[in-house]
Protein backbone atom coordinates (compact mmCIF):
# COMPACT_ATOMS: atom_id res chain seq x y z
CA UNK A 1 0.00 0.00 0.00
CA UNK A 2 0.89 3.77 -0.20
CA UNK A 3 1.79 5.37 3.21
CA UNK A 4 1.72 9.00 1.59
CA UNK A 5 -1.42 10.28 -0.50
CA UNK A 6 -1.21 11.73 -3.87
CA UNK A 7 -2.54 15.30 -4.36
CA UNK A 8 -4.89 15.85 -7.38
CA UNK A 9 -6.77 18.97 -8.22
CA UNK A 10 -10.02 19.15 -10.47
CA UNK A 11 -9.34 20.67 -13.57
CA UNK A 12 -12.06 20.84 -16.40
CA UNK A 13 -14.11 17.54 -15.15
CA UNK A 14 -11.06 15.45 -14.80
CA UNK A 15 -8.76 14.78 -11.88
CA UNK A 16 -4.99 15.72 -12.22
CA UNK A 17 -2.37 14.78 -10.15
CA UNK A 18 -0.06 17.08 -9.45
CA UNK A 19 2.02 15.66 -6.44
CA UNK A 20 2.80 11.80 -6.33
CA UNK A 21 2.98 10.89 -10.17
CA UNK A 22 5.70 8.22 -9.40
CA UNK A 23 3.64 6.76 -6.86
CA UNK A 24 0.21 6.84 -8.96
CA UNK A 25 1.95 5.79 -11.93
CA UNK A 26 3.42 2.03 -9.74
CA UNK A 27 -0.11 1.80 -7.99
CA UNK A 28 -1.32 1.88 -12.52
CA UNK A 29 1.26 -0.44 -13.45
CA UNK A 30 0.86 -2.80 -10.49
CA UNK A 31 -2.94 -2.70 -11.31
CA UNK A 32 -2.75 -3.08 -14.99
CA UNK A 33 -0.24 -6.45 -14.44
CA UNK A 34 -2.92 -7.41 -11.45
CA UNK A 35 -5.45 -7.38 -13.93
CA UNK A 36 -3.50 -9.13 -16.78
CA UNK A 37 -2.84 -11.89 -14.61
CA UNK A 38 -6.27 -12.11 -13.59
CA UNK A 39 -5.30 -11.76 -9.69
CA UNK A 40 -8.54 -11.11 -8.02
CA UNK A 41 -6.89 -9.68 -4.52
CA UNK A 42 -3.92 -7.91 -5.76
CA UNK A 43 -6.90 -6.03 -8.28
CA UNK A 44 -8.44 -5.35 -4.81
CA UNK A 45 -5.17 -3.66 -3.22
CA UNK A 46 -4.15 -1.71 -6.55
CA UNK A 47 -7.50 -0.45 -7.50
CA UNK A 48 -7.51 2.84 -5.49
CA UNK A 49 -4.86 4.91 -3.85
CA UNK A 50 -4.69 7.06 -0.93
CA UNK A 51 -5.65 10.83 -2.27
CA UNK A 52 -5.96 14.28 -1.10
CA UNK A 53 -8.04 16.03 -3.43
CA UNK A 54 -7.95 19.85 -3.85
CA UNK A 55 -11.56 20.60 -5.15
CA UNK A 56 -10.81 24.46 -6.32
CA UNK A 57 -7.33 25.44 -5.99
CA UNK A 58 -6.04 28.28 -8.34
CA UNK A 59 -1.80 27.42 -10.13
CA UNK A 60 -0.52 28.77 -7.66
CA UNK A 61 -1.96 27.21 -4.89
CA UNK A 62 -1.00 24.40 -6.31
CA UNK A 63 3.11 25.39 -6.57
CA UNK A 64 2.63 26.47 -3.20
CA UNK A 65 1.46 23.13 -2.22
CA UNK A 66 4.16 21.23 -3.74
CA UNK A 67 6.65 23.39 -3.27
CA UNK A 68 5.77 22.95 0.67
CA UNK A 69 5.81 19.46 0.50
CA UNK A 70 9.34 18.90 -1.42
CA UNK A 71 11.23 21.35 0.59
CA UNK A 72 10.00 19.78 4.00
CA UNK A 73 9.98 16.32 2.83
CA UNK A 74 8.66 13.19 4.44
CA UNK A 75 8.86 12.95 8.53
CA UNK A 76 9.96 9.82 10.27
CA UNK A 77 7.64 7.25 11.42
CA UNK A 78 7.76 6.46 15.19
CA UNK A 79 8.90 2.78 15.51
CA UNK A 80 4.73 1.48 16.75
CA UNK A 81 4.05 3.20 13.30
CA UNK A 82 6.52 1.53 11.44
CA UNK A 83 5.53 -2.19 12.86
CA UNK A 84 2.46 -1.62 11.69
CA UNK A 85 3.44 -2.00 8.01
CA UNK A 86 6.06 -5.03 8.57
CA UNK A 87 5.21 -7.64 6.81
CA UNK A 88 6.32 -11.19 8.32
């Protein structure tokens, strides 16, 4: 699964992502290759990702946004938080 949400904006009746495109772009291609191999649970997992979705946000808003998150990066998960997503 994805432990950080994309961030997609509404432009024009469609959604565009605008922060996360590597990570939307695995969750596609893990999907599509799901599906190909006709993989009923993995179709499940891959199907939908974790989103924040900006309903009405002007261009800059939206630089502002990203620009926030790449400068302060991601923050370090406390060790209960990390055990959570070990997988035995």
């Amino acid at each position: 699964g994805c432990s950080n949400p994309i961030h997609v904006r509404e432009a024009d009746e469609k959604l565009i992502c605008f922060d996360g495109n590597t990570r939307l772009s695995i969750y596609k291609d893990l999907l599509a290759s799901a599906t190909q191999n006709n993989l009923t649970e993995e179709i499940e997992n891959w199907s939908t990702i974790p989103t924040f979705l900006y309903p009405n946000v002007t261009d800059k808003e939206v630089e502002e946004i990203r620009l926030h998150f790449h400068l302060n990066g991601t923050k370090d998960w406390s060790v209960d938080r990390k055990k959570k997503y070990v997988r035995l």
